[in-house]
Protein backbone atom coordinates (compact mmCIF):
# COMPACT_ATOMS: atom_id res chain seq x y z
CA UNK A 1 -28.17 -7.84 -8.05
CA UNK A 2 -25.31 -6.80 -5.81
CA UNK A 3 -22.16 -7.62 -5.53
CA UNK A 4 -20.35 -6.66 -2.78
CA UNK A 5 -15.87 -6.11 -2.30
CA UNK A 6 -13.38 -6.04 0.40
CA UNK A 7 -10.14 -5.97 0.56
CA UNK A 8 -7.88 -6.44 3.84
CA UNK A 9 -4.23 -5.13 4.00
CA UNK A 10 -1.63 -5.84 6.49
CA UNK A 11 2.13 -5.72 7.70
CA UNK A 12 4.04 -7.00 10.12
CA UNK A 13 7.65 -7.73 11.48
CA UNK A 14 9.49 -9.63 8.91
CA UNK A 15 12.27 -12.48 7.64
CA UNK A 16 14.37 -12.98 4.37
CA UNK A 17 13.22 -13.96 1.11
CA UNK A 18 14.22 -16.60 -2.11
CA UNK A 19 12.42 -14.34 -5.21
CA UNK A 20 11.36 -16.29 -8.15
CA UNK A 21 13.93 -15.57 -11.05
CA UNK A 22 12.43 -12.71 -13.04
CA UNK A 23 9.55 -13.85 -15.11
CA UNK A 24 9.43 -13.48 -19.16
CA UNK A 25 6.01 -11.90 -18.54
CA UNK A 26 6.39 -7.94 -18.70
CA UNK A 27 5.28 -6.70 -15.36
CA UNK A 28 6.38 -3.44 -15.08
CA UNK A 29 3.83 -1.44 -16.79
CA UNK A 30 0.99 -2.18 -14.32
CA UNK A 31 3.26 0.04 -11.33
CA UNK A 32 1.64 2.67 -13.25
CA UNK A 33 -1.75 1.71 -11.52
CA UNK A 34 0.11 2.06 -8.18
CA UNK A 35 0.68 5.93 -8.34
CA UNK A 36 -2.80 6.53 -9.95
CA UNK A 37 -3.93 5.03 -6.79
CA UNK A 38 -2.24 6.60 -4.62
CA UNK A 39 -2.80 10.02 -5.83
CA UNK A 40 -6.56 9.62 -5.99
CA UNK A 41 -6.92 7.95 -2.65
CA UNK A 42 -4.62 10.79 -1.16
CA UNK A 43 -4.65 14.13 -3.11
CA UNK A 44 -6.25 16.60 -0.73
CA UNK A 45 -7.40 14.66 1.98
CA UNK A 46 -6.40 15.18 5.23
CA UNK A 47 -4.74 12.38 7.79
CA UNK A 48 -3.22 9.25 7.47
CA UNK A 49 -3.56 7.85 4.13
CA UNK A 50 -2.72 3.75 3.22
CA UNK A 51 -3.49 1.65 0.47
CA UNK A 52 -2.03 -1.69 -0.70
CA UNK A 53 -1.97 -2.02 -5.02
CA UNK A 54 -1.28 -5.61 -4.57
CA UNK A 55 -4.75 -6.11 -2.93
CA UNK A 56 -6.69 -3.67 -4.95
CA UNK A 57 -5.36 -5.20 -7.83
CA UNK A 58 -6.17 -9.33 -7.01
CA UNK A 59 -9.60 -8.00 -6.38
CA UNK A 60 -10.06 -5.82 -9.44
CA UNK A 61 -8.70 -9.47 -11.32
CA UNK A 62 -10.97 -11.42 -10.05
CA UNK A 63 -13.62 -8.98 -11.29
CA UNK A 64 -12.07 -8.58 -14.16
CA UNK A 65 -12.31 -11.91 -15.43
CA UNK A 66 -15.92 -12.11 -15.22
CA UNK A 67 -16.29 -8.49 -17.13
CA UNK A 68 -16.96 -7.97 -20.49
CA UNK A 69 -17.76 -4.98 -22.69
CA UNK A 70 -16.92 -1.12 -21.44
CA UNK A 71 -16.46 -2.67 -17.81
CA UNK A 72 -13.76 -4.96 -18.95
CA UNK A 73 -12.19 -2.19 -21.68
CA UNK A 74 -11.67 0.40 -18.33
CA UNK A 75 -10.72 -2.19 -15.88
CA UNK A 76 -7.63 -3.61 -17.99
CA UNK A 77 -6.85 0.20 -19.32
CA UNK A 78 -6.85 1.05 -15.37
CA UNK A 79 -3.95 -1.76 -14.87
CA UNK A 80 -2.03 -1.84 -17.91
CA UNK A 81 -2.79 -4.96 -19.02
CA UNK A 82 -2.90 -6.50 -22.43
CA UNK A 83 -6.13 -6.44 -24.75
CA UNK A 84 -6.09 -10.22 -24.68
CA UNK A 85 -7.46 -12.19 -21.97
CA UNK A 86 -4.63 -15.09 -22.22
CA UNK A 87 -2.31 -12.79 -21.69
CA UNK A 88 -3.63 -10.28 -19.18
CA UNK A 89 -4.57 -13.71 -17.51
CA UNK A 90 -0.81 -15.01 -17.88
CA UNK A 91 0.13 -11.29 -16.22
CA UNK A 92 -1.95 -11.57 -13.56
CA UNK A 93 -1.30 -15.17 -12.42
CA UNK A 94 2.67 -14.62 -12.56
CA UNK A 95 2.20 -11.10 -10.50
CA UNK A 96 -0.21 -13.29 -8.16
CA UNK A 97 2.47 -15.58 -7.54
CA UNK A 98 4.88 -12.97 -6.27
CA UNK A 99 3.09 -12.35 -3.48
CA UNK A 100 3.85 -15.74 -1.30
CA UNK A 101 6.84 -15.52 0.15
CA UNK A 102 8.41 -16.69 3.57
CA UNK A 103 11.89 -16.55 4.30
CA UNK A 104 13.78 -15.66 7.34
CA UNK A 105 13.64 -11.78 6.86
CA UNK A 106 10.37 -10.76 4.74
CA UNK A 107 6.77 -13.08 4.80
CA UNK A 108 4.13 -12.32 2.62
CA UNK A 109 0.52 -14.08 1.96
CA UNK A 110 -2.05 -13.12 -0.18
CA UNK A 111 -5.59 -14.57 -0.26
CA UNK A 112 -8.53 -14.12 -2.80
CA UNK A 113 -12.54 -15.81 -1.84
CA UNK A 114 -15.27 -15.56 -3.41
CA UNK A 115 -18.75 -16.12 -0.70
CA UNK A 116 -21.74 -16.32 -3.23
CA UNK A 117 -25.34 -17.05 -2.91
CA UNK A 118 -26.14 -20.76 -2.60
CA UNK A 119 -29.24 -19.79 -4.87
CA UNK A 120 -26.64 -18.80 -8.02
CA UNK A 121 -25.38 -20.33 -10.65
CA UNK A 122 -22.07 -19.37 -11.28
CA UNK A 123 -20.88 -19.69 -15.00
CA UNK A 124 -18.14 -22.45 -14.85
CA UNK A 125 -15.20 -20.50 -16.83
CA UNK A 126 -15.62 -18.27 -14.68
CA UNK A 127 -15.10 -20.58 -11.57
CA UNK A 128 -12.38 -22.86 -12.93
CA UNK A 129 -10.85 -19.43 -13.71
CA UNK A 130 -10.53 -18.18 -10.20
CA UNK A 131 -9.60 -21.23 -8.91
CA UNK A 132 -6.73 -21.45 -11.22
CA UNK A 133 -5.29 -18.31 -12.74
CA UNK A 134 -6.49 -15.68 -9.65
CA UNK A 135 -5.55 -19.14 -6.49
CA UNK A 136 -9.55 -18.30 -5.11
CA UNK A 137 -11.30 -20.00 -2.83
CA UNK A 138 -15.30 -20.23 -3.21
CA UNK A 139 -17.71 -20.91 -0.60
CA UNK A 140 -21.35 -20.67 -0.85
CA UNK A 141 -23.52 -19.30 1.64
CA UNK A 142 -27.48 -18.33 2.32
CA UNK A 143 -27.22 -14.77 1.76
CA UNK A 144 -30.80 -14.03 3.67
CA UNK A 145 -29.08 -14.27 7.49
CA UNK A 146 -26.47 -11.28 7.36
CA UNK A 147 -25.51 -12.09 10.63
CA UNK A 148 -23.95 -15.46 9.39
CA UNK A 149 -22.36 -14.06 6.30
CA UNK A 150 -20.77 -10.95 7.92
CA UNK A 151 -19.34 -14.05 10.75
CA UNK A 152 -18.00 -16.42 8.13
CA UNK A 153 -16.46 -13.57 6.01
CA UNK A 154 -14.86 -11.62 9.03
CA UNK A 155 -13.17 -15.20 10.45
CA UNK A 156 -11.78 -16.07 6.77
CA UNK A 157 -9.87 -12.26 6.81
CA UNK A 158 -9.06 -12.60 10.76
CA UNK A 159 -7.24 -15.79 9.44
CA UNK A 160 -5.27 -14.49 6.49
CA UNK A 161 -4.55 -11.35 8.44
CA UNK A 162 -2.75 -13.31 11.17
CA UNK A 163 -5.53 -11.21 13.76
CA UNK A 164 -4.20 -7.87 12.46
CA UNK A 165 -7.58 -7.29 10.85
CA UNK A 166 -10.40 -8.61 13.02
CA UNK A 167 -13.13 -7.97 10.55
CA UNK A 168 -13.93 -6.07 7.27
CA UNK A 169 -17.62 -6.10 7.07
CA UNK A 170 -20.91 -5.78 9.20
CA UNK A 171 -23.81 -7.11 8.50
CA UNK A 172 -25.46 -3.31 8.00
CA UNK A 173 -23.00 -3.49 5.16
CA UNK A 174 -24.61 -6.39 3.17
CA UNK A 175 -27.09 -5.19 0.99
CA UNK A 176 -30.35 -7.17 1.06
CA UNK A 177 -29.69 -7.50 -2.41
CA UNK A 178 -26.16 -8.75 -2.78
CA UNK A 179 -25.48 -12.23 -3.64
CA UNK A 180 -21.41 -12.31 -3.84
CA UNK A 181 -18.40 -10.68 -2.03
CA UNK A 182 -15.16 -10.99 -3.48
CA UNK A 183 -12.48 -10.54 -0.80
CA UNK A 184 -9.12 -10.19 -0.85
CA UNK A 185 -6.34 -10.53 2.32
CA UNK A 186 -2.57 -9.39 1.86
CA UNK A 187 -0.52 -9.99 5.16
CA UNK A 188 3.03 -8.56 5.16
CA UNK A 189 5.87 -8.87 7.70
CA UNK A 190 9.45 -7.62 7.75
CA UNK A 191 12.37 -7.07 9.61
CA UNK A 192 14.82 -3.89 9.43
CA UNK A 193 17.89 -5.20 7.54
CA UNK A 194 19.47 -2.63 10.23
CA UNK A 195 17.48 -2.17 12.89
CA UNK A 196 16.56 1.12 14.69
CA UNK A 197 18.31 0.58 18.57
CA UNK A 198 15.47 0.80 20.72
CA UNK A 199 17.14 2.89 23.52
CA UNK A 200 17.44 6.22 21.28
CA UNK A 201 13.56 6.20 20.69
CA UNK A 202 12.64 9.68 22.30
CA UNK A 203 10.04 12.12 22.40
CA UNK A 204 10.29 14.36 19.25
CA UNK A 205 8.55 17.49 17.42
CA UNK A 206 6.29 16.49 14.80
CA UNK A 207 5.09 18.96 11.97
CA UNK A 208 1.57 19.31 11.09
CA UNK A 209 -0.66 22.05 10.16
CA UNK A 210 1.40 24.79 11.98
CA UNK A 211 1.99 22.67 15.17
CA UNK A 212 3.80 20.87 16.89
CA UNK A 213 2.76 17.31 18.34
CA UNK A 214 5.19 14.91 20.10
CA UNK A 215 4.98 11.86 18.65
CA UNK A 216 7.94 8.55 19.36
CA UNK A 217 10.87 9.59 17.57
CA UNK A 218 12.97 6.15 16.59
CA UNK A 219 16.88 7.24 15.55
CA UNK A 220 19.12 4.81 13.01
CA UNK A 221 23.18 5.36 12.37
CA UNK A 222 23.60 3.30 9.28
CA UNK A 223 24.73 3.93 5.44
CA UNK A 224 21.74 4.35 3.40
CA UNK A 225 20.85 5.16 -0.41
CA UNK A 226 19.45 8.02 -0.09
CA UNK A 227 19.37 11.64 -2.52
CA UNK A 228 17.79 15.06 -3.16
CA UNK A 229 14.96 14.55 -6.04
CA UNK A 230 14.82 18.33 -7.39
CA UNK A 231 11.68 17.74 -9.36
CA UNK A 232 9.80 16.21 -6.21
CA UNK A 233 11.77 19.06 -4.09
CA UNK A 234 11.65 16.07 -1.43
CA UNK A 235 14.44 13.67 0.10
CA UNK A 236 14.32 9.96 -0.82
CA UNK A 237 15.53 7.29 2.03
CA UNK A 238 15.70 3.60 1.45
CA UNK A 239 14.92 1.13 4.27
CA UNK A 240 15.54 -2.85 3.49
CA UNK A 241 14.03 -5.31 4.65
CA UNK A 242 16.37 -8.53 5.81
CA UNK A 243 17.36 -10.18 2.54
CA UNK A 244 17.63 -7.20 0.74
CA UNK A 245 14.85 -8.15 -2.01
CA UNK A 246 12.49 -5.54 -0.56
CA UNK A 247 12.62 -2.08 0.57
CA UNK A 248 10.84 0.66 2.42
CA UNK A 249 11.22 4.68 0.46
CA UNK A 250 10.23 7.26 2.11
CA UNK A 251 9.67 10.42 0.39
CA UNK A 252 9.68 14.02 2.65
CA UNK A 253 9.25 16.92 1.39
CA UNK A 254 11.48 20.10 1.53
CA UNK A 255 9.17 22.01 2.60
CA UNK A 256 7.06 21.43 5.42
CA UNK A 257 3.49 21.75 4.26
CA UNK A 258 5.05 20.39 0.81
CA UNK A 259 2.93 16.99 1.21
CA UNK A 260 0.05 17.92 -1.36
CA UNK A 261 2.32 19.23 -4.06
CA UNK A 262 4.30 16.21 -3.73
CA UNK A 263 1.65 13.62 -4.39
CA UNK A 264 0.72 15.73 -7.23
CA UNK A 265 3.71 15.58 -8.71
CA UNK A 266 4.38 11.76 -8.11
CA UNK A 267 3.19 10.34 -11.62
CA UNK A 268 5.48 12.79 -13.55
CA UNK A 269 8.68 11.10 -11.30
CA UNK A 270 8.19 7.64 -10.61
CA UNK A 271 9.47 5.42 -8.39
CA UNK A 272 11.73 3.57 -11.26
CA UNK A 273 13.34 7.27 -11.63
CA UNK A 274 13.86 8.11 -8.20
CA UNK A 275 15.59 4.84 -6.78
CA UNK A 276 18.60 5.35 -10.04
CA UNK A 277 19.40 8.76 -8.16
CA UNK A 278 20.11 7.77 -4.85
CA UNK A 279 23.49 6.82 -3.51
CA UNK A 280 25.01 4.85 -0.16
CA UNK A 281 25.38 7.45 2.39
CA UNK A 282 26.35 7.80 5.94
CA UNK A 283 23.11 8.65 7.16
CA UNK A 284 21.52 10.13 10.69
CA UNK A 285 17.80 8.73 10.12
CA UNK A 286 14.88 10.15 12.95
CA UNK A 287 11.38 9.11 12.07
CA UNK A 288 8.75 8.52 13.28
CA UNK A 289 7.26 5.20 14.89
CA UNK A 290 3.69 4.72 13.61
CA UNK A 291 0.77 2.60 14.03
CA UNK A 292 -2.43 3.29 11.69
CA UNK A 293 -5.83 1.51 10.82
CA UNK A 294 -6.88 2.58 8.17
CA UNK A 295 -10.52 1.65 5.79
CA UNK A 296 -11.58 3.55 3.13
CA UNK A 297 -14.55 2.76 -0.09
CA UNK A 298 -12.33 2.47 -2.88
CA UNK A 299 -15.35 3.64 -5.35
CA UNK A 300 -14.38 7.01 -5.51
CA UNK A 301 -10.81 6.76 -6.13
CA UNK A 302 -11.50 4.00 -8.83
CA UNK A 303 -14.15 5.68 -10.60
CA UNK A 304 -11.28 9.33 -10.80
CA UNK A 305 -9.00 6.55 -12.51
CA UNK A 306 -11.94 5.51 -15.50
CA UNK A 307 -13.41 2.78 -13.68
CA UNK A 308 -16.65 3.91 -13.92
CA UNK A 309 -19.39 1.38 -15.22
CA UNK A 310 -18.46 -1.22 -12.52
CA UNK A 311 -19.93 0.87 -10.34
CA UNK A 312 -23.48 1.48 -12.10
CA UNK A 313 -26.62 -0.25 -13.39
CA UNK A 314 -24.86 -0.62 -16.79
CA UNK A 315 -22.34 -2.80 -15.45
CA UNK A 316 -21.48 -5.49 -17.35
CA UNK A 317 -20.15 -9.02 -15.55
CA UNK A 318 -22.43 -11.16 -17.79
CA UNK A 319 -19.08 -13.59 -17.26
CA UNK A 320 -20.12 -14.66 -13.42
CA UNK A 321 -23.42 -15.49 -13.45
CA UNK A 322 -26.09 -17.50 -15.88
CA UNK A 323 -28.98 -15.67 -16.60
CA UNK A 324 -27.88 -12.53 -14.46
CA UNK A 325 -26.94 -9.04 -14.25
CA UNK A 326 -24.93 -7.38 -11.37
CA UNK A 327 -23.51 -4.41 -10.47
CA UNK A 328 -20.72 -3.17 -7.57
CA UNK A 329 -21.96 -1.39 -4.46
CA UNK A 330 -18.35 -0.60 -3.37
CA UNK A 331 -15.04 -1.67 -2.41
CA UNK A 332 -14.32 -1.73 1.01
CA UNK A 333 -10.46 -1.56 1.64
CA UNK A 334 -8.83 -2.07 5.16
CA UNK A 335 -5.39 -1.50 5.93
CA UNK A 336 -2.99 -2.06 9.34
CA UNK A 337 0.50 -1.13 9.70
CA UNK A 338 3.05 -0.70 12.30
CA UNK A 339 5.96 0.43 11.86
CA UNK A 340 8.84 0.41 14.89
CA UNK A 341 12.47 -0.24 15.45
CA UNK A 342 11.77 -3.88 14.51
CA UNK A 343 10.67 -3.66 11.11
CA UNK A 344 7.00 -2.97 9.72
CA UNK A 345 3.80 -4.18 9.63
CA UNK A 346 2.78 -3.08 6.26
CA UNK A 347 4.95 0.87 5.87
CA UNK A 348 7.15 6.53 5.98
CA UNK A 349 11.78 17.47 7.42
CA UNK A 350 11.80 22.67 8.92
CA UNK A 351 14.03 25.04 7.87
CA UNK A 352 16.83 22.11 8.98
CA UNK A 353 15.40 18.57 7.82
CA UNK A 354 18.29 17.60 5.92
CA UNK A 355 21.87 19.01 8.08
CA UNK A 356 24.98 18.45 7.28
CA UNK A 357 27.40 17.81 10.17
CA UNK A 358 30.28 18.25 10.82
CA UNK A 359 31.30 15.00 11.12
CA UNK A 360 30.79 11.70 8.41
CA UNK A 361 26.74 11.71 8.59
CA UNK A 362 24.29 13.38 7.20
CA UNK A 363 21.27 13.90 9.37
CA UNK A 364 17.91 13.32 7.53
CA UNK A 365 15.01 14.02 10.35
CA UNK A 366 11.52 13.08 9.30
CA UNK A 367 9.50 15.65 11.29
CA UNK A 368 6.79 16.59 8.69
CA UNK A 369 4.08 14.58 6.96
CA UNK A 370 5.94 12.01 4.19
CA UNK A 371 5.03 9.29 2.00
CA UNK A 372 6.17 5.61 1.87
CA UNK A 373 6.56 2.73 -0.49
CA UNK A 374 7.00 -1.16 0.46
CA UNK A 375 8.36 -2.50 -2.60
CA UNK A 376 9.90 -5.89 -4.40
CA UNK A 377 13.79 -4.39 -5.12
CA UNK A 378 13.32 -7.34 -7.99
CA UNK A 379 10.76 -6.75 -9.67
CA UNK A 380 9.76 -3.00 -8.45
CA UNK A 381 6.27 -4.19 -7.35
CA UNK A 382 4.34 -2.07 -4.94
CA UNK A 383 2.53 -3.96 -1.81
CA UNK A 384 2.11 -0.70 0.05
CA UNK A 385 1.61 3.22 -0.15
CA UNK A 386 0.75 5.92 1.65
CA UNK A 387 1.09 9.04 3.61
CA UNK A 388 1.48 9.86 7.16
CA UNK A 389 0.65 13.15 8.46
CA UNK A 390 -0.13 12.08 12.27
CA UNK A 391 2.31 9.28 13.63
CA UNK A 392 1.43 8.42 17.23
CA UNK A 393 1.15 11.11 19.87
CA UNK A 394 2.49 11.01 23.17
CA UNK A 395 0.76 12.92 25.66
CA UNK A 396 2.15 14.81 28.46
CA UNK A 397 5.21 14.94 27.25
CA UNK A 398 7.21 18.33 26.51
CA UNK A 399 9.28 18.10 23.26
CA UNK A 400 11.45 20.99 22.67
CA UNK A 401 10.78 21.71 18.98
CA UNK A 402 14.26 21.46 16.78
CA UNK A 403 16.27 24.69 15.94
CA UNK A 404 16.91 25.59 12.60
CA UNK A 405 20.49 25.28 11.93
CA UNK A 406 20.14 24.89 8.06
CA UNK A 407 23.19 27.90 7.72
CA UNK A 408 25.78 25.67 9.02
CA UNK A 409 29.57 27.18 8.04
CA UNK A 410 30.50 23.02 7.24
CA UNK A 411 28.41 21.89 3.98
CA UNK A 412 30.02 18.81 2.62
CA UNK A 413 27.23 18.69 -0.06
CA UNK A 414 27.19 20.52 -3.17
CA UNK A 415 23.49 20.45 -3.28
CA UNK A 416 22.05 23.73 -1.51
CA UNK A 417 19.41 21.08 0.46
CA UNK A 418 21.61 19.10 1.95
């Protein structure tokens, strides 16, 4: 038997949030899953790269409860969690419950379903389990007509997506033998605490591989917390979102074709390390606007980070089904963000990236291939990641590519980068 997962990602313009309190449950040590993920997804592969670890990781949980054996030993290793299932169940409900929020600045949804065979029997721990701890829905459906499966799953994402996703599987992707999909749908929508003026988006050089494309070029005047990270050799910038309980970081590299070796170095300086370093600053911010699709199989990446036996005949979910043995074909992750001088929809420097002028700013241009974090300020939780090397081009459009004038005679900065 086959069992079949998809995940759907998603973000959006956004509004302000009420965060739960902090909960006595320890949450912090499953971020380590986040830059795992992102490395492994990313590391030396060309393009736009996004990912959400809140949706990988409600789908993983929902498999995870019905695992046992070497499956269930690499899954919770993989996420941090504790040895015992009350209270990596406990973990995961509380970190479930983070992500539903709607205030007037930042919305967020999540959605887990589980579409099985009418012809199983589904062991009923595990369904009261899904329903309760991991907020599932479960429908049943005759797996023989594709056609309708594919339909039914594809309107239950367009749904949670808010139409940002229109559909996440064809029916050339069911196997004939599959008899459950586990899907998960994470919608996200914020608005700039400070929003980018609209009027001084222009044309602008873009770095990538040696050349220069013009891509939309969005331009902010604000104080920001920004800083130099020495051991990334890369410039962190911090976004908010309305409210101020979540954030956007961007991370750009020093050097232009910097990207790889900063992903690289990413688990040995995490995020809780970076954001301690950086300080309010009159900032000059041009970036990129960006739009990206994105769907990747997850397998790979999961199996480089010791999830291995999900993914074989040796599998072991003996907790899902009566009388049967399963395996996973793959996990099919889809991802959509825009990001403009609204806010986001999901997620983002030659010789001169960082100048100091002469005046009170400090001009930090984003004209080189970066990475991003959406992030809970609260509770340091990671909804999205990524890295874009090829924001939107504009074509016919001549873009004067920017001068170097890193040797200017009126450094305020003690730091030789800035």
């Amino acid at each position: 038997m086959v069992v079949l997962f998809f995940t759907a990602l998603f973000a959006v313009n956004i509004a302000t949030l009420d965060c739960l309190d902090g909960p006595a449950t320890d949450l912090s040590r499953l971020n380590f899953f986040d830059i795992d993920l992102l490395r492994y997804t990313a590391e030396d592969r060309p393009g736009n790269v996004m990912v959400s670890p809140a949706s990988i990781k409600s789908t993983l949980a929902m498999i995870l409860e019905g695992s046992a054996g070497t499956t269930e030993d690499e899954i919770r290793s993989a996420l941090r969690l504790s040895p015992y299932k009350d209270e990596f169940r406990e973990q995961l409900n509380t970190y479930l419950n983070l992500l539903h929020v709607n205030t007037r600045g930042v919305s967020i949804e999540n959605a887990n379903a589980v579409f099985v065979s009418n012809k199983l029997k589904l062991n009923k721990d595990y369904v009261l389990m899904i329903q309760k701890v991991y907020q599932s829905e479960l429908r049943q459906l005759d797996f023989a007509y594709t056609n309708n499966v594919s339909e039914v799953i594809n309107k239950w994402v367009f749904e949670k997506t808010k139409g940002l996703i229109p559909g996440i599987v064809e029916p050339a992707n069911i196997s004939p033998k599959a008899e459950m999909i586990l899907a998960n749908a994470l919608y996200f929508k914020g608005s700039w605490a400070i929003a980018f003026n609209p009027r001084y988006t222009r044309p602008g050089c873009f770095n990538y591989r040696g050349a220069c494309t013009n891509v939309a070029m969005m331009e902010l005047h604000a104080e920001l917390n920004c800083a130099y990270v020495d051991n990334l050799r890369a410039h962190a910038v911090e976004l908010l979102y309305e409210g101020g309980d979540y954030s956007m970081i961007l991370l750009v590299p020093r050097d232009r074709d910097g990207i790889s070796q900063l992903i690289r170095d990413l688990p040995y300086m995490s995020l809780p390390q970076i954001t301690p370093l950086m300080e309010p600053t009159d900032v000059r911010l041009i970036m990129p606007k960006f739009t990206v699709d994105y769907s990747e199989n997850m397998a790979l990446p999961l199996r480089n980070m010791r999830i291995e036996s999900l993914f074989t005949k040796n599998a072991n979910l003996s907790g899902i089904y009566e009388g049967a043995s399963s395996q996973v074909d793959n996990i099919i992750h889809k991802v959509h963000m825009s990001v403009d001088e609204k806010g986001t929809t999901a997620a983002a420097a030659s010789g001169a990236m960082v100048i100091p002028l002469i005046g009170a700013e400090l001009l930090l241009k984003v004209d080189r291939p970066f990475v991003f974090f959406i992030k809970s300020n609260k509770m340091g939780l990671v909804l999205f990641e990524g890295k874009i090397e090829q924001p939107n081009i504009i074509e016919n459009l001549l873009v004067e590519p920017s001068k170097n004038i890193q040797n200017s005679q009126n450094r305020r900065y003690p730091n030789p980068y800035f």
